[in-house]
PDB file of N, CA and C in Angstrom:
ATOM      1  N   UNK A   1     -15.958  -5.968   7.683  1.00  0.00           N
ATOM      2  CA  UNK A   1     -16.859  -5.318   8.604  1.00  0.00           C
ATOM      3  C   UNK A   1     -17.225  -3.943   8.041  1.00  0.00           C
ATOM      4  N   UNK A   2     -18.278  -3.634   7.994  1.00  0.00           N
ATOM      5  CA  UNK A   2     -18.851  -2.201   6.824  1.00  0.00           C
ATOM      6  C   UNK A   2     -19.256  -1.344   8.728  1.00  0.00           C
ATOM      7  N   UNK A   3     -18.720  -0.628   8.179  1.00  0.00           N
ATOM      8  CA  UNK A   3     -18.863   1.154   9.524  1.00  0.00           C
ATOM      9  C   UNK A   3     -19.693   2.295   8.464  1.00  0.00           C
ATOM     10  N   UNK A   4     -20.499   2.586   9.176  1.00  0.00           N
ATOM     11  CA  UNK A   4     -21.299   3.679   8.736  1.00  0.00           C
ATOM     12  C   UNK A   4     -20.345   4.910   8.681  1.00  0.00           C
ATOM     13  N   UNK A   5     -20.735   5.634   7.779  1.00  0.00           N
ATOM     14  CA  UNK A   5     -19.896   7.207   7.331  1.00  0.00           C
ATOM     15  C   UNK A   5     -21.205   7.836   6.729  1.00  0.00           C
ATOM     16  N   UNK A   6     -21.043   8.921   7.422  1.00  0.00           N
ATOM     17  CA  UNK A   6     -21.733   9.981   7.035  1.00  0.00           C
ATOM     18  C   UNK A   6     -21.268  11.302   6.201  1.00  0.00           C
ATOM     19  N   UNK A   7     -21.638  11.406   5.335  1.00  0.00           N
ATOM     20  CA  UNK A   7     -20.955  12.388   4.088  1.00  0.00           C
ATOM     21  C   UNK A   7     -21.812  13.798   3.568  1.00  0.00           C
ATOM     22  N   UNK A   8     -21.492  14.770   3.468  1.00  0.00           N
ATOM     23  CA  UNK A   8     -22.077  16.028   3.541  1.00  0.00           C
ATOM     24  C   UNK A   8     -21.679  16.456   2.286  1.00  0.00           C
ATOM     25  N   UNK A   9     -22.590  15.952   1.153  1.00  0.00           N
ATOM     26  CA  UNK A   9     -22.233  16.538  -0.144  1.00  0.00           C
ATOM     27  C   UNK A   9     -23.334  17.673  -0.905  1.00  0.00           C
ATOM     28  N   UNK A  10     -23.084  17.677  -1.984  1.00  0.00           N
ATOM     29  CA  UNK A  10     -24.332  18.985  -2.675  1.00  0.00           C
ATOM     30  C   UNK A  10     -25.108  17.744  -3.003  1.00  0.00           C
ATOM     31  N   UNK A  11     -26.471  18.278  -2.963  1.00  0.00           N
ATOM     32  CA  UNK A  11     -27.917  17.845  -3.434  1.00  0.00           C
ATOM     33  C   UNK A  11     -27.648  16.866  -4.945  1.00  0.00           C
ATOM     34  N   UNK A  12     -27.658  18.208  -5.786  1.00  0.00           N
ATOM     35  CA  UNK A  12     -26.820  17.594  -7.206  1.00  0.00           C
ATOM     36  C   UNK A  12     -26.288  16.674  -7.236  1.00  0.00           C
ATOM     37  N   UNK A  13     -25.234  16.709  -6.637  1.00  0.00           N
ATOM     38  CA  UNK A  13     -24.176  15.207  -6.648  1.00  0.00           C
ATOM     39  C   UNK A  13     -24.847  14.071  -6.470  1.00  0.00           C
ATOM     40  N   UNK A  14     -24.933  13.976  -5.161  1.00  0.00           N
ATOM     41  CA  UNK A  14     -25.812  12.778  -4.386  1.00  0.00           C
ATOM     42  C   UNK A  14     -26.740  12.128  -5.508  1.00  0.00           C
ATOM     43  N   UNK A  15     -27.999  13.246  -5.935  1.00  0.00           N
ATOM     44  CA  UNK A  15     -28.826  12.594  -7.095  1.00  0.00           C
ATOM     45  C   UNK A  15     -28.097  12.008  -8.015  1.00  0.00           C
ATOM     46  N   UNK A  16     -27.294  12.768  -8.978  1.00  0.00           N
ATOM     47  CA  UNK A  16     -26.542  12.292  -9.897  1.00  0.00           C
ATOM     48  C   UNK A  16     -25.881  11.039  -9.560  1.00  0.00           C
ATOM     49  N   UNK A  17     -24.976  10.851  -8.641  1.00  0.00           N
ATOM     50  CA  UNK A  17     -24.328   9.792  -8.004  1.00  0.00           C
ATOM     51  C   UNK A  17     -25.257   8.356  -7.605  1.00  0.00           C
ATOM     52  N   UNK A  18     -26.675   9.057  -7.795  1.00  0.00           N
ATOM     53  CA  UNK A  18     -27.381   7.684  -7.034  1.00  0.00           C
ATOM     54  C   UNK A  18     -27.732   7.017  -8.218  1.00  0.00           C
ATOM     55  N   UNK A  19     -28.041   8.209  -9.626  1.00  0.00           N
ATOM     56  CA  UNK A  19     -28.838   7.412 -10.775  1.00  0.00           C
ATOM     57  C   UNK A  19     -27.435   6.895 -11.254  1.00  0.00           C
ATOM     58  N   UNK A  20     -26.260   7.421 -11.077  1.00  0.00           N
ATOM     59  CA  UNK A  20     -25.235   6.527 -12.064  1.00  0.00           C
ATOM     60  C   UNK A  20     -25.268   5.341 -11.246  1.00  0.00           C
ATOM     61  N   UNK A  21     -25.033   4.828  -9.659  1.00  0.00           N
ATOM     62  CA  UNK A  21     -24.886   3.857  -8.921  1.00  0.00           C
ATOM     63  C   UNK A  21     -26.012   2.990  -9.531  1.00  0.00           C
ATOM     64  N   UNK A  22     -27.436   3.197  -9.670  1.00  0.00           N
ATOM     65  CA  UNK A  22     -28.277   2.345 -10.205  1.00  0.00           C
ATOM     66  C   UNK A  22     -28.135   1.989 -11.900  1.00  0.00           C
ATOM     67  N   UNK A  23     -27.215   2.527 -12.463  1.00  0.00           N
ATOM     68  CA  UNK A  23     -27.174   2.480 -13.899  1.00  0.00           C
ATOM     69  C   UNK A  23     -26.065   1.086 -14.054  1.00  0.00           C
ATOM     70  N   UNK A  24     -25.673   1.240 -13.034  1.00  0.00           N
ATOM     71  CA  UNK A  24     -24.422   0.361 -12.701  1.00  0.00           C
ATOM     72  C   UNK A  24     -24.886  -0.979 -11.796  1.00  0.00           C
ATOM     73  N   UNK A  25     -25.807  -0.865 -11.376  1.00  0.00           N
ATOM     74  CA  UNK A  25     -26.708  -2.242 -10.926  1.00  0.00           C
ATOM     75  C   UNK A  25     -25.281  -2.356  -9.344  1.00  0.00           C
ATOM     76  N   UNK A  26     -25.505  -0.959  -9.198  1.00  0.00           N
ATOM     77  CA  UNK A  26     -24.470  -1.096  -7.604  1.00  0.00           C
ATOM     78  C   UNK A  26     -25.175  -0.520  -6.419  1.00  0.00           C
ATOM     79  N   UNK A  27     -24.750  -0.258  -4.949  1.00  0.00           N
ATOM     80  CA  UNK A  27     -25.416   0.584  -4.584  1.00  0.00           C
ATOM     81  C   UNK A  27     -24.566   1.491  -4.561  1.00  0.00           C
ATOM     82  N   UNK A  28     -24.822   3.069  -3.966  1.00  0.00           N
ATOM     83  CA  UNK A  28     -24.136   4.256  -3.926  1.00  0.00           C
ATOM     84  C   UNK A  28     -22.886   3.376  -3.063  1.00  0.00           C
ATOM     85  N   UNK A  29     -22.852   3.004  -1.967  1.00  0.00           N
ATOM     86  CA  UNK A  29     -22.362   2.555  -0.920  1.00  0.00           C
ATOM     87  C   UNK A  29     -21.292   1.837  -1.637  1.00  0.00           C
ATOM     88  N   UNK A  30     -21.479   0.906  -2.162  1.00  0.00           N
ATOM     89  CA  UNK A  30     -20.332   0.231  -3.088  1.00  0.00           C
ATOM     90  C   UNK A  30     -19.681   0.695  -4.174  1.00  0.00           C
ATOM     91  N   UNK A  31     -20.422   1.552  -4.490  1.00  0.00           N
ATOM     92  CA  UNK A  31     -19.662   2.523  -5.593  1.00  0.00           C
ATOM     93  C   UNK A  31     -18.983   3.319  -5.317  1.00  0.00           C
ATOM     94  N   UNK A  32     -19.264   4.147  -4.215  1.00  0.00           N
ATOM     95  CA  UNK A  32     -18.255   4.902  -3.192  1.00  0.00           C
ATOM     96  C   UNK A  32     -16.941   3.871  -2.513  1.00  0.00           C
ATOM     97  N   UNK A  33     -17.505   2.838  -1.721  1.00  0.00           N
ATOM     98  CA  UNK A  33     -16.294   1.939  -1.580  1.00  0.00           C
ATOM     99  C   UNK A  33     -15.398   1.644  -3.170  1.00  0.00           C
ATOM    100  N   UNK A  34     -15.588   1.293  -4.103  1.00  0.00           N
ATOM    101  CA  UNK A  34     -15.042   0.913  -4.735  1.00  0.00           C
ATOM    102  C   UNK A  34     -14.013   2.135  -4.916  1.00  0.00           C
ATOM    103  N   UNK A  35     -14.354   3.120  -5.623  1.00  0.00           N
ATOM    104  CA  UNK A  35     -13.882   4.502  -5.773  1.00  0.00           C
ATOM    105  C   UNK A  35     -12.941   4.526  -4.364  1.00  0.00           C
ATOM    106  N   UNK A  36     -12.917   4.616  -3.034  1.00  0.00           N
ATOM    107  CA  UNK A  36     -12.055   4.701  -2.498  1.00  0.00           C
ATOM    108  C   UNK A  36     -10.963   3.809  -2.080  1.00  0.00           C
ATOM    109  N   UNK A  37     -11.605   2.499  -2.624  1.00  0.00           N
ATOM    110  CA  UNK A  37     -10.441   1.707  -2.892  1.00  0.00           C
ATOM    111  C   UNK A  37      -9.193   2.010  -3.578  1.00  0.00           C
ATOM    112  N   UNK A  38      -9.554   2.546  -5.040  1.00  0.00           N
ATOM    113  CA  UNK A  38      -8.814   2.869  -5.946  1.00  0.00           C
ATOM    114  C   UNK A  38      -7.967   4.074  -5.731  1.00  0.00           C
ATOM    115  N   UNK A  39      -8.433   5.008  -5.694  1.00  0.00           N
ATOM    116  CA  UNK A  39      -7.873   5.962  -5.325  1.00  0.00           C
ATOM    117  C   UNK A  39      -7.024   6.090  -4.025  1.00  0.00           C
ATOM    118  N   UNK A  40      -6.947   5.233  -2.827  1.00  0.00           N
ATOM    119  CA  UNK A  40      -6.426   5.018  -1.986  1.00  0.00           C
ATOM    120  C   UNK A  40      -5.199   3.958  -1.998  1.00  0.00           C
ATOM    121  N   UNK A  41      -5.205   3.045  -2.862  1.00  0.00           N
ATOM    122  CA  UNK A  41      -4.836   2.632  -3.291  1.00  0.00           C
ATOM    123  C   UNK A  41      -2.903   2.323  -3.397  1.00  0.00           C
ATOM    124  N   UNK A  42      -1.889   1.887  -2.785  1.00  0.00           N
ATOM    125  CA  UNK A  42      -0.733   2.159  -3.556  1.00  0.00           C
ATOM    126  C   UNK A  42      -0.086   2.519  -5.308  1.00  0.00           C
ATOM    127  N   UNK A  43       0.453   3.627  -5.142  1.00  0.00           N
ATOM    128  CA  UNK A  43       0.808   3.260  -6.649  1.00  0.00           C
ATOM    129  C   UNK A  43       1.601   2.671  -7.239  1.00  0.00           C
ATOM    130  N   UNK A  44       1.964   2.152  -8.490  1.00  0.00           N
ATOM    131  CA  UNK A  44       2.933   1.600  -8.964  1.00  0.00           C
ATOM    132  C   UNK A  44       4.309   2.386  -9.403  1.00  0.00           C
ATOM    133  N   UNK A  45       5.216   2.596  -8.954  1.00  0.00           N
ATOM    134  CA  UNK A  45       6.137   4.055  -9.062  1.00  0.00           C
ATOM    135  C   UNK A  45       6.626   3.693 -10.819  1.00  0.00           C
ATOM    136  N   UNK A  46       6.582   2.110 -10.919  1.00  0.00           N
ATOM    137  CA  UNK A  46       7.521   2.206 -11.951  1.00  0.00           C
ATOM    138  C   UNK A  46       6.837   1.910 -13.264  1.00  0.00           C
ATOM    139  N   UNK A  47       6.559   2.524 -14.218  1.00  0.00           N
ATOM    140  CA  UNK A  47       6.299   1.530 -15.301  1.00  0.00           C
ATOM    141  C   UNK A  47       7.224   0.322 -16.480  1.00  0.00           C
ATOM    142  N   UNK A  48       6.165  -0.336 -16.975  1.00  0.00           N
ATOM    143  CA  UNK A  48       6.810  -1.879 -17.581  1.00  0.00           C
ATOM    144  C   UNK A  48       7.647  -0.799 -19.216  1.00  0.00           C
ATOM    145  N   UNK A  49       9.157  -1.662 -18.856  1.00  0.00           N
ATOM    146  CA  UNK A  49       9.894  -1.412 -19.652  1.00  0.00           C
ATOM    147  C   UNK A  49       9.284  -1.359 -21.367  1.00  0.00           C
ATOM    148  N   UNK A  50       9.038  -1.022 -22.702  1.00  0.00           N
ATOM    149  CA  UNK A  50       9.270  -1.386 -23.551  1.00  0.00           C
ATOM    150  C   UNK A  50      10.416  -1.922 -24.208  1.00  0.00           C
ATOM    151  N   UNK A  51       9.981  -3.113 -25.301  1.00  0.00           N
ATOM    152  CA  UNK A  51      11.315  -3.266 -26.074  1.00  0.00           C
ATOM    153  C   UNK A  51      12.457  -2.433 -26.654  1.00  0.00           C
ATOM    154  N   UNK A  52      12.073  -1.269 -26.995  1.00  0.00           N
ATOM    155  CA  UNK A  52      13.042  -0.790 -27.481  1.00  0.00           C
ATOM    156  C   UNK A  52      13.445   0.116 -26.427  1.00  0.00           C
ATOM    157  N   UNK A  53      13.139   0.362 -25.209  1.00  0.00           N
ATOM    158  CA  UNK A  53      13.914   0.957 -24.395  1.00  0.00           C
ATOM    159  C   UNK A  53      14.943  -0.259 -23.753  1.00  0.00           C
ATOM    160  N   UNK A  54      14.580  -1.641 -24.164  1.00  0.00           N
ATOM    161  CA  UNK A  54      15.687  -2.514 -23.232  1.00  0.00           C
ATOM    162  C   UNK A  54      16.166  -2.624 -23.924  1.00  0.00           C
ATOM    163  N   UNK A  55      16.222  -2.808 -25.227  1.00  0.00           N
ATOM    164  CA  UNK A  55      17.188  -2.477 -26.644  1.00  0.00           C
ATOM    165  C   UNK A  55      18.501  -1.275 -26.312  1.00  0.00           C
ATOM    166  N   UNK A  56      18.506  -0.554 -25.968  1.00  0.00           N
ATOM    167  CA  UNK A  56      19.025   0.443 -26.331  1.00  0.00           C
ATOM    168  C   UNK A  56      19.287   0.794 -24.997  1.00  0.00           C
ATOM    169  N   UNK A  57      18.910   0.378 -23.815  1.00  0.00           N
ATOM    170  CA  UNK A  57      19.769   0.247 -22.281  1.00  0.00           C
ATOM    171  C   UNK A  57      20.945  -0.239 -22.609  1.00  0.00           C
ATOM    172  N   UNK A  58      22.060   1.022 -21.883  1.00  0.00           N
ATOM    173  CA  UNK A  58      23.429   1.033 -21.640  1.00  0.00           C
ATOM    174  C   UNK A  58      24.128   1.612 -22.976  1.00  0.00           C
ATOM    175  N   UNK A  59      23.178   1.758 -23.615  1.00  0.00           N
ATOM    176  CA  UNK A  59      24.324   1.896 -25.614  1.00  0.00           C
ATOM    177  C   UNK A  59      25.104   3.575 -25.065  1.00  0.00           C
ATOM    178  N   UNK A  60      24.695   4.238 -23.914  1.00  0.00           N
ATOM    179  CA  UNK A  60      25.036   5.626 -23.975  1.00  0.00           C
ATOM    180  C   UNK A  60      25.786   5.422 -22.870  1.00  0.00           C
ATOM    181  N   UNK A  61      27.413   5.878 -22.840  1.00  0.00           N
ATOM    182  CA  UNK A  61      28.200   6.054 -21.442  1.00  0.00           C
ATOM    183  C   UNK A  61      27.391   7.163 -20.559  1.00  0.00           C
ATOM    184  N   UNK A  62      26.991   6.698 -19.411  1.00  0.00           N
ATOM    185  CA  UNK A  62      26.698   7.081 -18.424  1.00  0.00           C
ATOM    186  C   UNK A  62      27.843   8.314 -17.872  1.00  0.00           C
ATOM    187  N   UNK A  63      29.159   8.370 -18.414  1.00  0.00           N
ATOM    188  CA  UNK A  63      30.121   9.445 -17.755  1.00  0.00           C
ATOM    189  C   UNK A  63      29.774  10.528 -18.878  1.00  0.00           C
ATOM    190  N   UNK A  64      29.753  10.604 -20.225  1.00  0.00           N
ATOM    191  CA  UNK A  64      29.515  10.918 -21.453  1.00  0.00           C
ATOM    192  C   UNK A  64      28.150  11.675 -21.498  1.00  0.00           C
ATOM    193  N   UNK A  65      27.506  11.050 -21.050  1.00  0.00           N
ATOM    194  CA  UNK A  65      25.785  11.496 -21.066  1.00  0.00           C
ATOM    195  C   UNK A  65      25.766  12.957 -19.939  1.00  0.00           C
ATOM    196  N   UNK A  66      26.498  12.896 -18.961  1.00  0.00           N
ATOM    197  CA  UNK A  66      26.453  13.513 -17.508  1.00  0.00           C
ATOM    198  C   UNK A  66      26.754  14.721 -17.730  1.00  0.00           C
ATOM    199  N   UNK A  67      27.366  14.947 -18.570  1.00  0.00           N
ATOM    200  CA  UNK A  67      28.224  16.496 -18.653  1.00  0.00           C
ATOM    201  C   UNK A  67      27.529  17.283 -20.230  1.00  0.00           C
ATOM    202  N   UNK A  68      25.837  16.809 -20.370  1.00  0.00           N
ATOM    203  CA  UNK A  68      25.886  17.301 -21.814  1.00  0.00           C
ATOM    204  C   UNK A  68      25.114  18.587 -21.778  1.00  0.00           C
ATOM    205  N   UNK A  69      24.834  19.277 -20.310  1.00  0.00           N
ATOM    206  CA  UNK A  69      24.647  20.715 -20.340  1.00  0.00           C
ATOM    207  C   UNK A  69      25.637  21.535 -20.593  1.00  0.00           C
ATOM    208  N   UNK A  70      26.480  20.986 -19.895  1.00  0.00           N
ATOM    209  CA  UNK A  70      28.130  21.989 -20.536  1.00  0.00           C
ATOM    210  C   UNK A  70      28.371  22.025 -22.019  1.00  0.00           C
ATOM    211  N   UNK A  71      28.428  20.294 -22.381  1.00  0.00           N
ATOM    212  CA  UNK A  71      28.518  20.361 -24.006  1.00  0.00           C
ATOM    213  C   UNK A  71      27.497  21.422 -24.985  1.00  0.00           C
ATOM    214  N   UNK A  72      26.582  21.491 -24.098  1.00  0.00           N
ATOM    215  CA  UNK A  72      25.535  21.992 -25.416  1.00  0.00           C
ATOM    216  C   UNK A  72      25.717  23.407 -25.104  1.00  0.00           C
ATOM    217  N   UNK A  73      25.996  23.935 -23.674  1.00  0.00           N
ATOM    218  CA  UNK A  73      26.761  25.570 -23.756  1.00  0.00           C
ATOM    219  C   UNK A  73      27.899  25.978 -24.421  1.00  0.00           C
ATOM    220  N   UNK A  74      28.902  24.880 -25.016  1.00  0.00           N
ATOM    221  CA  UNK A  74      29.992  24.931 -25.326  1.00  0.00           C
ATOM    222  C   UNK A  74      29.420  25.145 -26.781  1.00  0.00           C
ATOM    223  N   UNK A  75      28.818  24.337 -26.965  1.00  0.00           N
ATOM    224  CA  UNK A  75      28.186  24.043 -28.818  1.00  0.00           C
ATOM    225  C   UNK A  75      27.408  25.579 -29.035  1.00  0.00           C
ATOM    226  N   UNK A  76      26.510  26.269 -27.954  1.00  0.00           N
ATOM    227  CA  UNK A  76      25.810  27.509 -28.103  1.00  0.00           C
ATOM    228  C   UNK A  76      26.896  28.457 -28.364  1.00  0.00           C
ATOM    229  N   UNK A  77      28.054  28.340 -27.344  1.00  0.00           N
ATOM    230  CA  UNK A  77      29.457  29.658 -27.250  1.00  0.00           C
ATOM    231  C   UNK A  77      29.750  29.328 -28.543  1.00  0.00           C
ATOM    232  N   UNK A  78      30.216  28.332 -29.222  1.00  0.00           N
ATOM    233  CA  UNK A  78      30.477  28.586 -30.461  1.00  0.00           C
ATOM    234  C   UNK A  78      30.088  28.713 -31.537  1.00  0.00           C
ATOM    235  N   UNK A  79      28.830  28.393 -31.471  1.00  0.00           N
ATOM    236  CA  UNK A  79      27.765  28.766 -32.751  1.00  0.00           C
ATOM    237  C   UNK A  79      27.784  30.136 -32.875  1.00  0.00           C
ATOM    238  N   UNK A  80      27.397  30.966 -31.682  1.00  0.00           N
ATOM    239  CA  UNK A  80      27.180  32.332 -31.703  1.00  0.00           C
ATOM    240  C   UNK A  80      28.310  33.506 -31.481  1.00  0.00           C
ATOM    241  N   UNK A  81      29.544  33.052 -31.726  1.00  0.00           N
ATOM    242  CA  UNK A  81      31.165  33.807 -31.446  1.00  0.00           C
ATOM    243  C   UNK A  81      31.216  34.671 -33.323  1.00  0.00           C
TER     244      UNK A  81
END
């Protein structure tokens, strides 16, 4: 079911917006719907793994990994003593 909306944009735009909509063999109307489809849209939070990140899932202890701001202050205190 299509509902009328009324939109209050600059002059500029509108023109511009109408010759790209016709460049595109759309109308403004659908080109605007489309556009707020997308952008409205859910996002996908996660992205698709690569191989070599599933490669190399788990090779690092998780208890080991946790504490390596301390390590690397410990590694700074003694570099610079």
């Amino acid at each position: 079911m299509n509902t009328k909306l009324t939109l209050s944009l600059d002059h500029d735009v509108i023109e511009q917006a109408k010759r790209f909509a016709q460049s595109q063999h759309q109308s403004l109307s659908k080109l605007i719907e489309g556009y707020l489809r997308q952008v409205s849209a859910p996002k996908e939070q996660t992205r698709p793994v690569t191989p070599l990140v599933a490669q190399l899932s788990g090779v690092l202890d998780a208890a080991k990994v946790k504490d390596y701001k301390r390590d690397y202050t410990d590694y700074l205190a003694d570099k610079y003593r």
